[in-house]
Protein backbone atom coordinates (compact mmCIF):
# COMPACT_ATOMS: atom_id res chain seq x y z
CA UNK A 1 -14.35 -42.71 -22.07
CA UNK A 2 -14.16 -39.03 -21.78
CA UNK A 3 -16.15 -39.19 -18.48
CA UNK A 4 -14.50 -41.73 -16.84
CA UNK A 5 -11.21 -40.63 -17.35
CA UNK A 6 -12.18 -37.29 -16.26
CA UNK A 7 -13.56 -38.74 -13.12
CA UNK A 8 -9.98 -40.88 -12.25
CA UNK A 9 -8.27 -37.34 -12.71
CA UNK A 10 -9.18 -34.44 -14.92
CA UNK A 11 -5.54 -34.06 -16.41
CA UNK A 12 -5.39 -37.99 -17.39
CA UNK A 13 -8.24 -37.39 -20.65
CA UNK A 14 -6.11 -33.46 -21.17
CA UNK A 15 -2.85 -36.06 -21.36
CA UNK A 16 -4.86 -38.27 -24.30
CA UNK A 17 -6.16 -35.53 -26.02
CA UNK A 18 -2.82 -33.74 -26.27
CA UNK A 19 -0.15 -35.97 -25.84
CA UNK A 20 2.22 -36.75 -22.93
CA UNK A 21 4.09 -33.87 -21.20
CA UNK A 22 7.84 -34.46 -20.92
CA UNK A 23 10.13 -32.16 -18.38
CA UNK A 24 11.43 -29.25 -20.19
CA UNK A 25 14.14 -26.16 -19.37
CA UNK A 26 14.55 -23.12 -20.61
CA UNK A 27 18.06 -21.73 -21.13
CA UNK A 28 17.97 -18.54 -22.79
CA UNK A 29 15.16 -18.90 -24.71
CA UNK A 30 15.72 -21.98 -25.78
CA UNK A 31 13.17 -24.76 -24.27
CA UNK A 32 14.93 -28.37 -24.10
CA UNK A 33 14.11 -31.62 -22.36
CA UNK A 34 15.30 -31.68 -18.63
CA UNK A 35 17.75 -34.15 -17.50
CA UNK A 36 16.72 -36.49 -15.20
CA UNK A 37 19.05 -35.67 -12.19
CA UNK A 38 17.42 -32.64 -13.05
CA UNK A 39 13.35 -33.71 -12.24
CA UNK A 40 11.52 -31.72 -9.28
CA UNK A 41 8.35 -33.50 -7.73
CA UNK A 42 6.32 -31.65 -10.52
CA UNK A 43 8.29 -33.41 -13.12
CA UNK A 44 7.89 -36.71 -11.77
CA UNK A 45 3.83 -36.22 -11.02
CA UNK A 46 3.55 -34.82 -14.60
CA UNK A 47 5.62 -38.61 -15.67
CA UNK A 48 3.29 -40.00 -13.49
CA UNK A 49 0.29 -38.79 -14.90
CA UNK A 50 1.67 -40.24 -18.56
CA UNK A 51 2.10 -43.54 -17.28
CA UNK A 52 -1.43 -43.44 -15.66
CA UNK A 53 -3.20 -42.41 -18.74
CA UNK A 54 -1.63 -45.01 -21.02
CA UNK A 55 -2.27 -47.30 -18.17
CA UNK A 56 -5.98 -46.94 -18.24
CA UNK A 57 -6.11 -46.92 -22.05
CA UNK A 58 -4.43 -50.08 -22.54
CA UNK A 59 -6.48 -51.52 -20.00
CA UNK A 60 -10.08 -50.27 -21.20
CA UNK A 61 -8.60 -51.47 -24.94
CA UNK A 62 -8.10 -54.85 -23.39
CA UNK A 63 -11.33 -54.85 -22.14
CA UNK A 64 -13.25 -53.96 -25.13
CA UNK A 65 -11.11 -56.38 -27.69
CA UNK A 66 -10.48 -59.34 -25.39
CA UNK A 67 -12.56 -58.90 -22.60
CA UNK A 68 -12.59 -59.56 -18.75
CA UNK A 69 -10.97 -62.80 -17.99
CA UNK A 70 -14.42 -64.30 -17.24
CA UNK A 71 -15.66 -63.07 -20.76
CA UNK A 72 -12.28 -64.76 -22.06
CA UNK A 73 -12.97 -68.08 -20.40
CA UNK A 74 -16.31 -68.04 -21.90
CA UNK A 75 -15.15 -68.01 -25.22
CA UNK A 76 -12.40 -70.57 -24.87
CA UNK A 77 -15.45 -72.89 -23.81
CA UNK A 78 -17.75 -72.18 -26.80
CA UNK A 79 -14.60 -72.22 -29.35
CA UNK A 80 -13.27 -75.44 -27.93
CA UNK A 81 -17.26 -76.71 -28.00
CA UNK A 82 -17.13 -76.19 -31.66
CA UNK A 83 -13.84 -77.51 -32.24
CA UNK A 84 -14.71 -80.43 -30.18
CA UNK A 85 -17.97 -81.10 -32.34
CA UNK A 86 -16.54 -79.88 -35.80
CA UNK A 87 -17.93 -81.61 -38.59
CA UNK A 88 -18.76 -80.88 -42.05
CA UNK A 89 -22.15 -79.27 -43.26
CA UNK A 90 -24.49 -80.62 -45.53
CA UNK A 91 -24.08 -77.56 -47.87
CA UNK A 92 -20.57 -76.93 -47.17
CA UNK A 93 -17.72 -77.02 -49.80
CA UNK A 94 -14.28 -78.46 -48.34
CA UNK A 95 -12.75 -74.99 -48.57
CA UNK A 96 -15.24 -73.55 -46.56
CA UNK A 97 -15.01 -76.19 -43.74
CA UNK A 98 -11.20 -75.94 -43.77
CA UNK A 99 -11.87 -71.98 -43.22
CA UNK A 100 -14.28 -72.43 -40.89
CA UNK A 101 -12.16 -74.98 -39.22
CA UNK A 102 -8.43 -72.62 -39.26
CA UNK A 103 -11.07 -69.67 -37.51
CA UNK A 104 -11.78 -71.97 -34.79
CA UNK A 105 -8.03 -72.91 -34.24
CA UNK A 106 -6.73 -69.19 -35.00
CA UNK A 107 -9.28 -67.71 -32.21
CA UNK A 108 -8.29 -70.35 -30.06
CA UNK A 109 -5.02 -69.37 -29.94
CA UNK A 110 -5.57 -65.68 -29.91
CA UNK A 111 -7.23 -66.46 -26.91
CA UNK A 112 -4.11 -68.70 -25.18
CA UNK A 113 -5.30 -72.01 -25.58
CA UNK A 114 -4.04 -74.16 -28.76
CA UNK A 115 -3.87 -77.61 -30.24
CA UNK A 116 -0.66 -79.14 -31.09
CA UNK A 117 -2.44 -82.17 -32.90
């Protein structure tokens, strides 16, 4: 992760590691945040650059917990396989069907797709 944000712009994994930059002044002394009549083009590339990182983090988080939308269609058709073909095992208590059973459904609808009946 380090690499590739580095690669999409060297201040994006600086911005992760330390936190977003905001506009500030200084009036006497004092540092505040800057009002937004107030930005320069600095201010807004620095804004920019926030946006940008969180941007690519949500997106590579998406990718890694849900997965591309191919990778996401894939496991709607196995899940709805197994939902389609549920039954009971042989050496399978009822609790531990109706468990297996509200996993299928839950991940089904984690994924978008759900069964009203």
């Amino acid at each position: 992760m380090t690499i590739f944000l580095q690669s999409l712009d060297y201040q994006l994994w600086h911005i992760v590691v330390n936190g977003p930059r905001m506009p500030t002044r200084t009036i006497e002394g004092v540092v505040s945040p800057k009002p937004e009549n107030e930005y320069n083009d600095n201010d807004f590339r620095m804004l920019q650059l926030n946006s940008k990182a969180k941007h690519v983090l949500f997106y590579l988080l998406e990718v890694t917990y849900e997965g591309t939308n191919q990778v996401k269609e894939s496991k709607i058709s196995m899940l709805v396989h197994e939902y389609e073909l549920f039954m009971m095992h042989n050496d399978e208590c009822i609790s531990d069907m109706f468990t297996r059973f509200t996993t299928i459904i839950n991940s089904l609808k984690n994924l978008g797709k759900s069964y009203h009946n």
